[in-house]
C-alpha atoms as a PDB file:
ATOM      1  CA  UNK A   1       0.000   0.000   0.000  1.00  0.00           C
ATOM      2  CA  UNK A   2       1.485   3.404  -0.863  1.00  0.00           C
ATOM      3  CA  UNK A   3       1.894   5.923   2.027  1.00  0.00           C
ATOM      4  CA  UNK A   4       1.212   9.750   2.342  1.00  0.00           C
ATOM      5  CA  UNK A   5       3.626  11.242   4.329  1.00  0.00           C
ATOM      6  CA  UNK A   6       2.042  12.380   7.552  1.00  0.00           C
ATOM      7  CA  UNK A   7      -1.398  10.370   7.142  1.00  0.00           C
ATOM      8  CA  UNK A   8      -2.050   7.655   9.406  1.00  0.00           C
ATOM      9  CA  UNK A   9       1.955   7.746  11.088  1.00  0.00           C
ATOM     10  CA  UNK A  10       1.386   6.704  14.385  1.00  0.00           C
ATOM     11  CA  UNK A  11      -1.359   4.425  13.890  1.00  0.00           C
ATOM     12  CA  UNK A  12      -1.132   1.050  16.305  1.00  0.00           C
ATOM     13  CA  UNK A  13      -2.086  -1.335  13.537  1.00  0.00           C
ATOM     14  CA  UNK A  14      -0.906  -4.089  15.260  1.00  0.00           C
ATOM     15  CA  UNK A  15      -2.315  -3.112  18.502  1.00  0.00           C
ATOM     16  CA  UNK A  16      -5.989  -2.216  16.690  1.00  0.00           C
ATOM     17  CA  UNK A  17      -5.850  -5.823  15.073  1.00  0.00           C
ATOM     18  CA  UNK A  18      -5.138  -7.448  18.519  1.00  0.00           C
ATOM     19  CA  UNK A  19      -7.913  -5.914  20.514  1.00  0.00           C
ATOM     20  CA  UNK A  20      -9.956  -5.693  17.592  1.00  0.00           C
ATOM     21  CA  UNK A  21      -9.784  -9.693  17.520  1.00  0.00           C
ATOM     22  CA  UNK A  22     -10.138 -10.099  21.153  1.00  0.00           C
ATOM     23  CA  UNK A  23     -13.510  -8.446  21.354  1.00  0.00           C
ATOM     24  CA  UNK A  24     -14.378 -10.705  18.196  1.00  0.00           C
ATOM     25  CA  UNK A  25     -13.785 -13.648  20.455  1.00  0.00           C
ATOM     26  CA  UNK A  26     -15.339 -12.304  23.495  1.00  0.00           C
ATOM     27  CA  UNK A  27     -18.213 -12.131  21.135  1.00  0.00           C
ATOM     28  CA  UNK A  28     -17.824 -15.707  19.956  1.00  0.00           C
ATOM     29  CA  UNK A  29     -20.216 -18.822  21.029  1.00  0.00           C
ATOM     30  CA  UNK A  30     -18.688 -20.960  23.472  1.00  0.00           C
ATOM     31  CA  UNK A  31     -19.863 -24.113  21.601  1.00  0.00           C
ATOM     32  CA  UNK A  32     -17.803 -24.705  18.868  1.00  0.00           C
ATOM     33  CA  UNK A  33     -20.551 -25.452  16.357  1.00  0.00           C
ATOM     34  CA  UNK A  34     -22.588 -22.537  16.569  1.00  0.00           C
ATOM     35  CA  UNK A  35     -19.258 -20.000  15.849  1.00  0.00           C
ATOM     36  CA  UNK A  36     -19.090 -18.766  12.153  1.00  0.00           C
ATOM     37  CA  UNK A  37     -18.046 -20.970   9.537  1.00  0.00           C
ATOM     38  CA  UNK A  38     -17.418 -20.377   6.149  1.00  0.00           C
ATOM     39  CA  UNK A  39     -17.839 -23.171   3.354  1.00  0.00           C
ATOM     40  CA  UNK A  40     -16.896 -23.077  -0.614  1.00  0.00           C
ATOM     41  CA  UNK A  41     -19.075 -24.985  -2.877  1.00  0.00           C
ATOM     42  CA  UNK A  42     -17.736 -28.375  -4.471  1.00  0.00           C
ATOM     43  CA  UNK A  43     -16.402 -28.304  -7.904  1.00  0.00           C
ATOM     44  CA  UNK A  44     -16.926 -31.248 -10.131  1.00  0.00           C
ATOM     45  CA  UNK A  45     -14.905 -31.717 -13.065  1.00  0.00           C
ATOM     46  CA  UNK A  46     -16.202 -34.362 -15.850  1.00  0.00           C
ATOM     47  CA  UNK A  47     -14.664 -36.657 -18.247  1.00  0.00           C
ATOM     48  CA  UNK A  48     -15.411 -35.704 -22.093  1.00  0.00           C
ATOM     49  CA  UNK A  49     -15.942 -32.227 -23.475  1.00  0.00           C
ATOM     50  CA  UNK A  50     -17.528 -29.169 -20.978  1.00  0.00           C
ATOM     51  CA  UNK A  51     -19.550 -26.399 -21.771  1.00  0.00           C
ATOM     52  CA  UNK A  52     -17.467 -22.524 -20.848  1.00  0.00           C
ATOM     53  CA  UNK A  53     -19.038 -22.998 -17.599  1.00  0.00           C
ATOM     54  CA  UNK A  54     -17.781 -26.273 -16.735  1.00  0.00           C
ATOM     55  CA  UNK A  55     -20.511 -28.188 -17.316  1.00  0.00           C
ATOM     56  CA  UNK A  56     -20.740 -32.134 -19.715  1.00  0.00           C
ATOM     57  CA  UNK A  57     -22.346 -31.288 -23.078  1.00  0.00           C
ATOM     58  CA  UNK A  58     -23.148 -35.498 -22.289  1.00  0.00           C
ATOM     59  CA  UNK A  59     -25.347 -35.272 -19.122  1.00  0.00           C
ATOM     60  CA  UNK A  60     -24.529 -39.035 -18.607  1.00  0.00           C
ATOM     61  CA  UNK A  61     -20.835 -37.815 -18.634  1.00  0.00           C
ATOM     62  CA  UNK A  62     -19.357 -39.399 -15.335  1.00  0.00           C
ATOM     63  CA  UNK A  63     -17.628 -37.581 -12.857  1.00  0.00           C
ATOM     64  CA  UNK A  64     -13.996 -37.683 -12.779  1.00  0.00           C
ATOM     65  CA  UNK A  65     -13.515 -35.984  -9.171  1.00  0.00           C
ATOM     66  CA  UNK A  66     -14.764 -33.629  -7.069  1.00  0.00           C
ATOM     67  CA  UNK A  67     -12.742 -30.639  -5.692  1.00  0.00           C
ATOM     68  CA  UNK A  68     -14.256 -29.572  -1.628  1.00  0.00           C
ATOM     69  CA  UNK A  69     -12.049 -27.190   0.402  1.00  0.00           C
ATOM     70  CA  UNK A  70     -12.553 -27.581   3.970  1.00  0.00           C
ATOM     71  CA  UNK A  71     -14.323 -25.328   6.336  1.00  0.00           C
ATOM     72  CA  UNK A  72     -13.000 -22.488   7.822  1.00  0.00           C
ATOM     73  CA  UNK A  73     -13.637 -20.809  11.467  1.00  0.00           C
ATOM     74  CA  UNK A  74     -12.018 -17.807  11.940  1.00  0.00           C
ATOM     75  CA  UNK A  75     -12.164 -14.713  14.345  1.00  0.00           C
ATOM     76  CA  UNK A  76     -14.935 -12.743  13.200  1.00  0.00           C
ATOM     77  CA  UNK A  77     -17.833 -10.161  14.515  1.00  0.00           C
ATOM     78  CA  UNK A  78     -21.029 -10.860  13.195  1.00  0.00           C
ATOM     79  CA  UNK A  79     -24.453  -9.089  13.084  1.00  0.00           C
ATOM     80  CA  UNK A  80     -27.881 -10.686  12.448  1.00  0.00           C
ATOM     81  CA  UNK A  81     -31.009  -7.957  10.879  1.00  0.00           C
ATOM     82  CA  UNK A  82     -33.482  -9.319  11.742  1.00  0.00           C
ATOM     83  CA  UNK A  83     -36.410  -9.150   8.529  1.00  0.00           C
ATOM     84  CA  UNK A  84     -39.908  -8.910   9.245  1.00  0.00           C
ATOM     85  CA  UNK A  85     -42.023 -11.346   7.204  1.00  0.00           C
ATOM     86  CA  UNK A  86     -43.609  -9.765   4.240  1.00  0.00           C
ATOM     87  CA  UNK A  87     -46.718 -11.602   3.074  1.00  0.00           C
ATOM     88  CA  UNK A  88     -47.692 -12.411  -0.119  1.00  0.00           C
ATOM     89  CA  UNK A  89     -50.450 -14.714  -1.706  1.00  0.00           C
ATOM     90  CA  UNK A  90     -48.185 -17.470  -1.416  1.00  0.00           C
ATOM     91  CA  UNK A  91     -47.440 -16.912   2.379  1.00  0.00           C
ATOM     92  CA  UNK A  92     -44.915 -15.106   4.574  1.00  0.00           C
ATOM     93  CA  UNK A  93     -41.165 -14.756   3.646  1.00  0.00           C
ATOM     94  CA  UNK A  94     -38.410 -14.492   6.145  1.00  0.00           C
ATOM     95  CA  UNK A  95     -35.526 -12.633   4.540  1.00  0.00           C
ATOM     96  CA  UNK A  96     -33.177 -12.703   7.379  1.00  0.00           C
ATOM     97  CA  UNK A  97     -29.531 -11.148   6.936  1.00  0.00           C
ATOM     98  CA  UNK A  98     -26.274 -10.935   8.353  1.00  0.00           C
ATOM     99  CA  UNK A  99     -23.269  -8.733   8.312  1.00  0.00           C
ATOM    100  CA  UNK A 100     -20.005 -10.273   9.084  1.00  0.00           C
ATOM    101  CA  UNK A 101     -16.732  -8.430   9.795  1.00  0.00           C
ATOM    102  CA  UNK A 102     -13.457 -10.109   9.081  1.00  0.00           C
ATOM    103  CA  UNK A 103     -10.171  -8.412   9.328  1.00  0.00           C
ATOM    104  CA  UNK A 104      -7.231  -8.249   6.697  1.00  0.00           C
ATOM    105  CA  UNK A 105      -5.143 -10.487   8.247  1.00  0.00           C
ATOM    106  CA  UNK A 106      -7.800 -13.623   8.246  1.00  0.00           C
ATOM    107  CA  UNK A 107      -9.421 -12.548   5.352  1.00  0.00           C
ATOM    108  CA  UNK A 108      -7.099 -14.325   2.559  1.00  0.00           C
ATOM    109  CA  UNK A 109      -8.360 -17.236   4.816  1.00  0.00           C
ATOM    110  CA  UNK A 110     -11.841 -17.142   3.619  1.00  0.00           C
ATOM    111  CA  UNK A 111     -11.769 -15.350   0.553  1.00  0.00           C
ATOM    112  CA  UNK A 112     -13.564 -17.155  -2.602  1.00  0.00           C
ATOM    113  CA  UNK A 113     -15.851 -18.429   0.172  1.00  0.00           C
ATOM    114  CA  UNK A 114     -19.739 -18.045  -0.742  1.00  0.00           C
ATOM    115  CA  UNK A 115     -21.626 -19.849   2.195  1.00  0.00           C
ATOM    116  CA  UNK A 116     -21.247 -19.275   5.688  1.00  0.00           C
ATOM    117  CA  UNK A 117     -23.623 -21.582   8.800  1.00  0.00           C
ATOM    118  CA  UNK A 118     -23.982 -19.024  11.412  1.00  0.00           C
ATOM    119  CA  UNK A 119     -25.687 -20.650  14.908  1.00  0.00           C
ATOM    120  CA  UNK A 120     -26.623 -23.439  12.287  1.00  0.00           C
ATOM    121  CA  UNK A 121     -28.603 -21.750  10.146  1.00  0.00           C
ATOM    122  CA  UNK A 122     -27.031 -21.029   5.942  1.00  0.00           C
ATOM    123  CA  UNK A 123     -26.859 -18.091   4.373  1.00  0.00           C
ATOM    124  CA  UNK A 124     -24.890 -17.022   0.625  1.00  0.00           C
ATOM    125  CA  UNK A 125     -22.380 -14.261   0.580  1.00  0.00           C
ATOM    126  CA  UNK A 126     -23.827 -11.457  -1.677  1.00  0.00           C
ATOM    127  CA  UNK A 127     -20.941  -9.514  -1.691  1.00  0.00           C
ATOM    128  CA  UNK A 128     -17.733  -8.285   0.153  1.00  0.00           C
ATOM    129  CA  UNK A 129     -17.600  -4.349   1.263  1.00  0.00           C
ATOM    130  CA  UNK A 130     -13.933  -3.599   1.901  1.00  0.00           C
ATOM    131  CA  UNK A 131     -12.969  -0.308   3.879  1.00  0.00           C
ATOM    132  CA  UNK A 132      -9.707   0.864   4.813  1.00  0.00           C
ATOM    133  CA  UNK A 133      -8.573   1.924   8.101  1.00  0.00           C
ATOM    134  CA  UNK A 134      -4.904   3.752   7.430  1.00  0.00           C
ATOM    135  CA  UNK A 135      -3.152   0.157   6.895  1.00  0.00           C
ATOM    136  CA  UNK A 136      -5.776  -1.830   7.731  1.00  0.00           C
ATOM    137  CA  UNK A 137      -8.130  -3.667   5.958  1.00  0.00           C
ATOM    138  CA  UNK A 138     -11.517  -3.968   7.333  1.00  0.00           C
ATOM    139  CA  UNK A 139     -14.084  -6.449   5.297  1.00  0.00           C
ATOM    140  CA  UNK A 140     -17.615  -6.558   5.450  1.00  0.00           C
ATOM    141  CA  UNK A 141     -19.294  -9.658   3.902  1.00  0.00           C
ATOM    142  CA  UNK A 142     -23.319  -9.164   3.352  1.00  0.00           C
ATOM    143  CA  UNK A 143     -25.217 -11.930   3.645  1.00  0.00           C
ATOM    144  CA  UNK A 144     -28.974 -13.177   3.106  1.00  0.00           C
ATOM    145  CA  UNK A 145     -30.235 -16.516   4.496  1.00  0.00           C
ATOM    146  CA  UNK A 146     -31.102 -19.719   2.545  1.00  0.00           C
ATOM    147  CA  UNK A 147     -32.975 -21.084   5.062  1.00  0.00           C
ATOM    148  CA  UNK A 148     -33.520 -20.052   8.984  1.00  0.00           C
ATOM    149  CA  UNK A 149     -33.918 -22.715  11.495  1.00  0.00           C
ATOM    150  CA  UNK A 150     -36.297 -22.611  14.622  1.00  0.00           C
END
């Protein structure tokens, strides 16, 4: 990152990050399973030719293997908002979603990572809000449910 002379000198980046993920743990669920994880979708890869995308132009093509990166926990802050239901003819829809916070130095961890169990329940990363703190990276990852449990 290229510096200004005179902006942000001084700054305890190292000491921000450390309390910073103390009060993230604080925060944390004691039980283990209930903490934030994050999860990557498999990949499959066939045998024969593939459309752009990846996928068999023979949908009896067998698979040849299939790629799963393991889950991640990492130190994290994490906000729930709370969606009224909005009825429709169909019923009521719960659109529940979640802001996590993830700083720089654990976010290569989880990068490329597009579903995240929070207390159990699964919601999709929308998108990733970065914002800078002199040299620090803060992300923001906005997130919508795919389905809330009781």
């Amino acid at each position: 990152m290229a510096t200004v002379p005179g902006f942000g000198e001084g700054f305890p980046s190292t000491v921000f990050r450390n309390n910073i993920k103390n009060v993230m743990r604080m925060g944390a669920p004691s039980a283990v399973e209930q903490r934030v994880t994050f999860r990557w979708p498999s990949k499959k890869t066939f045998v024969g030719k593939t459309d752009p995308s990846g996928r068999p132009y023979d949908l009896a093509s067998a698979t040849s293997s299939v790629v799963q990166k393991e889950d991640v926990q990492i130190d994290c802050a994490v906000e729930i908002l709370d969606r009224n239901p909005t009825g429709t003819p169909i019923g009521e829809f719960n659109n529940p979603r979640a802001t996590i916070t993830v700083l720089d130095v654990d976010y290569e961890t989880i990068k490329g990572s597009t579903i995240v169990l929070i207390g159990g329940n699964t919601y999709n990363v929308n998108y990733v809000e970065p914002v800078g703190l002199f040299d620090v990276t803060i992300y923001t990852l906005h997130c919508q449910a795919v389905d809330e449990a009781a």
